[in-house]
Protein backbone atom coordinates (compact mmCIF):
# COMPACT_ATOMS: atom_id res chain seq x y z
CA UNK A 1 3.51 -27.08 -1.15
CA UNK A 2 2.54 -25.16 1.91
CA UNK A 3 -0.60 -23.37 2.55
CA UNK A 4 -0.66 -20.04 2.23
CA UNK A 5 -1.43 -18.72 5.80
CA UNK A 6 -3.92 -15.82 6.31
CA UNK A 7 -4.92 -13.97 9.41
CA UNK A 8 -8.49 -12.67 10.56
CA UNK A 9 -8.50 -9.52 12.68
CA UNK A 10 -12.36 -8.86 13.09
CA UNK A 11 -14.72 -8.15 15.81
CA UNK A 12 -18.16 -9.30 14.12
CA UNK A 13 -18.22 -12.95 14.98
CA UNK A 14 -19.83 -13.95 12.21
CA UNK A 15 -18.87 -12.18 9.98
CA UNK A 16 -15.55 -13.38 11.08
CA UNK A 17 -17.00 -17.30 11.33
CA UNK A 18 -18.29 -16.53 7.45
CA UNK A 19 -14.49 -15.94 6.13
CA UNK A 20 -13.04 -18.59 8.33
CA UNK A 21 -15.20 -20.99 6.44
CA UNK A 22 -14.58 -19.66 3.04
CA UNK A 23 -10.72 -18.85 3.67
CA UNK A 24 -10.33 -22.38 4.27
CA UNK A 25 -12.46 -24.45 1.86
CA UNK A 26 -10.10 -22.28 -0.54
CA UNK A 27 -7.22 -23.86 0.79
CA UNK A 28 -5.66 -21.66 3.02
CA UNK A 29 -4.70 -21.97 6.55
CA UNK A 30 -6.66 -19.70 8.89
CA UNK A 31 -6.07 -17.50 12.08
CA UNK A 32 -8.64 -15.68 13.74
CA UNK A 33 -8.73 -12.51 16.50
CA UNK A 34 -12.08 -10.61 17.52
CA UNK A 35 -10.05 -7.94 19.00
CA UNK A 36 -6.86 -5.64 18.04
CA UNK A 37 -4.96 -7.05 21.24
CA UNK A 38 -5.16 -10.87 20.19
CA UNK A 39 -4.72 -9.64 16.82
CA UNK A 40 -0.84 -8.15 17.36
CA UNK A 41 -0.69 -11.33 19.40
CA UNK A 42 -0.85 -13.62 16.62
CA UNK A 43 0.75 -11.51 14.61
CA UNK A 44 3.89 -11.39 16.76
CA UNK A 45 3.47 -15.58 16.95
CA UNK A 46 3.28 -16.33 13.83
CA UNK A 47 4.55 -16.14 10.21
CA UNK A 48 1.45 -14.89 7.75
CA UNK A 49 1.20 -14.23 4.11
CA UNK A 50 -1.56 -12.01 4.50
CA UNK A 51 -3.67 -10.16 7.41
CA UNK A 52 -7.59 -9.01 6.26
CA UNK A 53 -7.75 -6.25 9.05
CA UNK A 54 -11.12 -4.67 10.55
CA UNK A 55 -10.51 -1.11 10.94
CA UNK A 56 -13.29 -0.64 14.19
CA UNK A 57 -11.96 -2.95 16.55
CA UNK A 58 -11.99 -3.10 20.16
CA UNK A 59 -8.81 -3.53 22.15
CA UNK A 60 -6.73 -1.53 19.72
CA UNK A 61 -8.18 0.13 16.31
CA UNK A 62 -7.19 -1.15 12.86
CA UNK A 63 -5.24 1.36 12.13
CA UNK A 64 -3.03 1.57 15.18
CA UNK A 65 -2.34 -2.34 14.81
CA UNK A 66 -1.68 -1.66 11.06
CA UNK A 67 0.71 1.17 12.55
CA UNK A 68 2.38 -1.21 14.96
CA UNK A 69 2.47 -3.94 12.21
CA UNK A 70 4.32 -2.20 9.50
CA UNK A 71 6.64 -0.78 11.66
CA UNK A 72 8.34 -4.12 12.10
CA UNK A 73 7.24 -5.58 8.74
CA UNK A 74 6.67 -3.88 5.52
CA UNK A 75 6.01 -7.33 3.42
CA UNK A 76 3.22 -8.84 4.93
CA UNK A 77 0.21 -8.01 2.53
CA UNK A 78 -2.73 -6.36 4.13
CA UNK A 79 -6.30 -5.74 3.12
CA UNK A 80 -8.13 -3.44 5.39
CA UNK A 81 -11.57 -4.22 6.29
CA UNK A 82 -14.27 -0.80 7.13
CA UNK A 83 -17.59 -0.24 7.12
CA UNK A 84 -16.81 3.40 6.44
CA UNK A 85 -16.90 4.64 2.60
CA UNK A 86 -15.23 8.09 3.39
CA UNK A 87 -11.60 8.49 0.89
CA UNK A 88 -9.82 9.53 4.39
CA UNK A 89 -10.23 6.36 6.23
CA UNK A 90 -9.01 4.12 3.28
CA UNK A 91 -6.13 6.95 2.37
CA UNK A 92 -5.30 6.12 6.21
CA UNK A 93 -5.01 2.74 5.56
CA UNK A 94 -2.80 3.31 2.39
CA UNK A 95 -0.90 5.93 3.81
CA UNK A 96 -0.08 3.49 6.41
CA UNK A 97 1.35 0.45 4.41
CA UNK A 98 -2.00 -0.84 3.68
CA UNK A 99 -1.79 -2.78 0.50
CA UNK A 100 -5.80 -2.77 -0.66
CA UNK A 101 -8.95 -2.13 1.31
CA UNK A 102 -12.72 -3.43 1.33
CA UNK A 103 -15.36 -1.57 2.26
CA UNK A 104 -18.26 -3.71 4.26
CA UNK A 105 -20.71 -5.08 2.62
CA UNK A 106 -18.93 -6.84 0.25
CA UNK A 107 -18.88 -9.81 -2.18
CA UNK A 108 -16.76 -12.97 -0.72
CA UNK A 109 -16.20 -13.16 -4.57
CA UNK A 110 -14.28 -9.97 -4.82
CA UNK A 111 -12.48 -10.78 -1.72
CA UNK A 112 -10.88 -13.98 -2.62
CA UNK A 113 -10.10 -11.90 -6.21
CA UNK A 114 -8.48 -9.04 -3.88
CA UNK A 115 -6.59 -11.66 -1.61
CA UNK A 116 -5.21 -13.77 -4.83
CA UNK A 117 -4.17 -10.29 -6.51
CA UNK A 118 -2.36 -9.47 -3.49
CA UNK A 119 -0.86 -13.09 -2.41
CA UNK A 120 0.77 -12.89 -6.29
CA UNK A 121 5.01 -12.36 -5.97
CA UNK A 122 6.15 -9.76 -8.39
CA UNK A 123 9.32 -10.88 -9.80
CA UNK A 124 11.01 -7.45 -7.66
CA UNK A 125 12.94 -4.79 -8.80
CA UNK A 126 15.71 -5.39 -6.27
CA UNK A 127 16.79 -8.71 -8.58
CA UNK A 128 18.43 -6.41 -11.60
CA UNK A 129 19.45 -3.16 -9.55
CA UNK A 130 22.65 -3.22 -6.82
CA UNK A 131 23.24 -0.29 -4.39
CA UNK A 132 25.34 1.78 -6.81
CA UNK A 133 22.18 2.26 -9.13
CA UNK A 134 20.11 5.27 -8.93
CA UNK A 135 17.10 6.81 -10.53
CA UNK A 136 18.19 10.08 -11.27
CA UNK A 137 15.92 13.26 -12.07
CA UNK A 138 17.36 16.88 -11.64
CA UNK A 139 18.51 16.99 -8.40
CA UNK A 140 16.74 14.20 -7.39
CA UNK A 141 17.97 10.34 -6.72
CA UNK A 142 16.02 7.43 -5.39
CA UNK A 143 17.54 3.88 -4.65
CA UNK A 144 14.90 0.70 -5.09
CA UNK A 145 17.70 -1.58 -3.24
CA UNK A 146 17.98 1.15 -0.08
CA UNK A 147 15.12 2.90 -0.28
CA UNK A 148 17.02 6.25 0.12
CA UNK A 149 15.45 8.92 -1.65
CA UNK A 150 17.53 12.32 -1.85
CA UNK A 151 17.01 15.89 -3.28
CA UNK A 152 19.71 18.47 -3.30
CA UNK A 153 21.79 16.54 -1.06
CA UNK A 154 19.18 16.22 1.69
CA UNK A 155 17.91 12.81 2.44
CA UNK A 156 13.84 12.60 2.20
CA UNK A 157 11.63 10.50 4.32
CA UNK A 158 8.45 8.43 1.96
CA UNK A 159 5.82 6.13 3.48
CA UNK A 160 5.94 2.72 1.51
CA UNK A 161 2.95 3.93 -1.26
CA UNK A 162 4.91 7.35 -1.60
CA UNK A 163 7.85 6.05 -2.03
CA UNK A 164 6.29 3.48 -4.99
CA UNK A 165 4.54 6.26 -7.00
CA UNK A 166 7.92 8.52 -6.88
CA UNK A 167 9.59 5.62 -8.18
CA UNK A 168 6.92 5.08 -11.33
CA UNK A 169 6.65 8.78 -11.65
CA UNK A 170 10.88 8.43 -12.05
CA UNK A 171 10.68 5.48 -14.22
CA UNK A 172 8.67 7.51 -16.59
CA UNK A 173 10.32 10.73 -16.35
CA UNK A 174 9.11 13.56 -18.79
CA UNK A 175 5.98 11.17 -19.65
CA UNK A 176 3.00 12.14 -19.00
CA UNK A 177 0.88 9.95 -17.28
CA UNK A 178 -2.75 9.88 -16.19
CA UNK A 179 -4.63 9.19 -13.41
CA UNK A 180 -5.26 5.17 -14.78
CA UNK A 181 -1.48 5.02 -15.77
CA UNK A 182 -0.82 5.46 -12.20
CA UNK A 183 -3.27 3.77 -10.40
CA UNK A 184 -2.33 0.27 -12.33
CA UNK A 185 1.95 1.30 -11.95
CA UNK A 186 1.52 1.74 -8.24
CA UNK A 187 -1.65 0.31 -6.91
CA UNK A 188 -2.56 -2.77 -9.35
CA UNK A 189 -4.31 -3.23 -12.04
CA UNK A 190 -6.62 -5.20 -9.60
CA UNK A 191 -7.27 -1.94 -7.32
CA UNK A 192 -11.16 -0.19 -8.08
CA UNK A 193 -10.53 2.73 -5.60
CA UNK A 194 -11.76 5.95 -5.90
CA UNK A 195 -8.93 7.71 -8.85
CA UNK A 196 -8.48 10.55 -6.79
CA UNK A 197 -6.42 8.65 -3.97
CA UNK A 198 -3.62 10.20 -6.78
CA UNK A 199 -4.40 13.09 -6.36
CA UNK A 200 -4.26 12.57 -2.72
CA UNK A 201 -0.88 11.31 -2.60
CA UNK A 202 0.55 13.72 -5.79
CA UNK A 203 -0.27 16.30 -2.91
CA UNK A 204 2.05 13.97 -0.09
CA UNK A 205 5.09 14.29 -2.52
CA UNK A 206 4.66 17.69 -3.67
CA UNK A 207 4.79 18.54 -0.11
CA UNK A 208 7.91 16.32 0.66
CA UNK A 209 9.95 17.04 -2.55
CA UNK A 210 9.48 19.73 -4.16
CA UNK A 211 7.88 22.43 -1.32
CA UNK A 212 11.19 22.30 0.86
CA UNK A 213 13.34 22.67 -2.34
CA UNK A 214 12.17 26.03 -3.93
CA UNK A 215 11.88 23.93 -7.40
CA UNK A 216 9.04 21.87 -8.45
CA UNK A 217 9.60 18.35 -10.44
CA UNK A 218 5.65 17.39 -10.18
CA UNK A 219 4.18 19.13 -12.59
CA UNK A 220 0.04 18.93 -13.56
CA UNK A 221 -0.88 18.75 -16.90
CA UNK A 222 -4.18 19.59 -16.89
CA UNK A 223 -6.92 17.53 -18.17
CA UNK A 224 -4.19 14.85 -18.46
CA UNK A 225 -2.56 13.85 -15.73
CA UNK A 226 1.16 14.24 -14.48
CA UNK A 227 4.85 14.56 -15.53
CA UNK A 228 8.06 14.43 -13.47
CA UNK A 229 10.88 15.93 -15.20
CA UNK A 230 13.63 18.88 -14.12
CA UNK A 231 13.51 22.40 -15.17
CA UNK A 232 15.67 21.78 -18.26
């Protein structure tokens, strides 16, 4: 069986050395860049099942080269590295395709936890669905096999998380769910994230589905969580 190949983008040399080392005595086959520039570089070389990503980098910043990254590929797992603990620089990251985030210092034991999580293959969604099958709220469809989300005939634009938690939230329709409910549904069970990155991206979707349309689907439920269901 092949190794499972990982890529390095960080600027602290040994800090960069220390996960080499421990990457590889795990088994997995290693890249390393101490810039943003050599980082897209091997990027653009190479196959890789998953990219640990600095966010301060010289060259180019993390989250430009995340920018640049999931523009072309959306699969690729990536775990964004900061030394930075504010909940706008890792909803950045998310908001962005990021898949987790680590903020500096951390445990190399937590790490390889974080990378295994995120190396695991869901059996997807895609296998049971075809093109002509919809999730259908209200006015509202969404398509797992497309991607094409829709409201009121108009089609509706969703970064990769958004589009996930619209998805649960649709899957679940008239259920209420709380903040934990979502946070395992969309993130993982092996995220531990501030909660209130929900909150932060209820307020993304509320602004992209329901503001345009007049009608809101979102609803709070307060001291619970949230519901999506149609004005019926």
């Amino acid at each position: 069986m092949a190794k499972q190949k990982i890529l390095i983008v960080e600027d602290e040399e040994k800090i960069a050395r220390v996960l080499e080392l421990e990457l590889t005595y795990e088994g997995y086959e290693v890249g390393k860049a101490l810039d943003g520039l050599t980082g897209l570089q091997l990027f653009q070389e190479q196959e890789w099942d998953l990219i640990l990503l600095d966010v301060m980098l010289p060259g180019i910043s993390g989250i430009e080269l995340l920018r640049r990254i999931r523009s072309v590929n959306k699969h690729t797992a990536i775990i964004m590295l900061t030394a930075k603990n504010s909940i706008e620089d890792k909803v950045s990251g998310l908001d962005l395709g990021a898949n987790d985030y680590m903020t500096k210092p951390f445990e190399i034991e937590e790490l390889l936890a974080r990378i295994r999580a995120n190396l695991r293959v869901p059996v997807p969604v895609q296998a049971v669905l075809n093109a002509d099958d919809w999730l259908i709220v209200g006015d509202l469809k969404l398509n797992e096999v497309t991607r094409e989300i829709v409201r009121a005939g108009e089609a509706i634009e969703l970064t990769p998380r958004e589009f996930e938690l619209l998805a649960f939230l649709m899957k679940h329709a008239r259920q209420v769910l709380n903040r934990e409910q979502l946070l395992n549904g969309v993130w993982g069970y092996d995220y531990y994230g501030d909660t209130n990155v929900v909150d932060v991206y209820i307020r993304y979707l509320r602004n992209k589905i329901d503001k345009p349309f007049g009608t809101s689907l979102i609803h709070t439920v307060r001291g619970v969580g949230y519901v999506l269901k149609d004005a019926k």
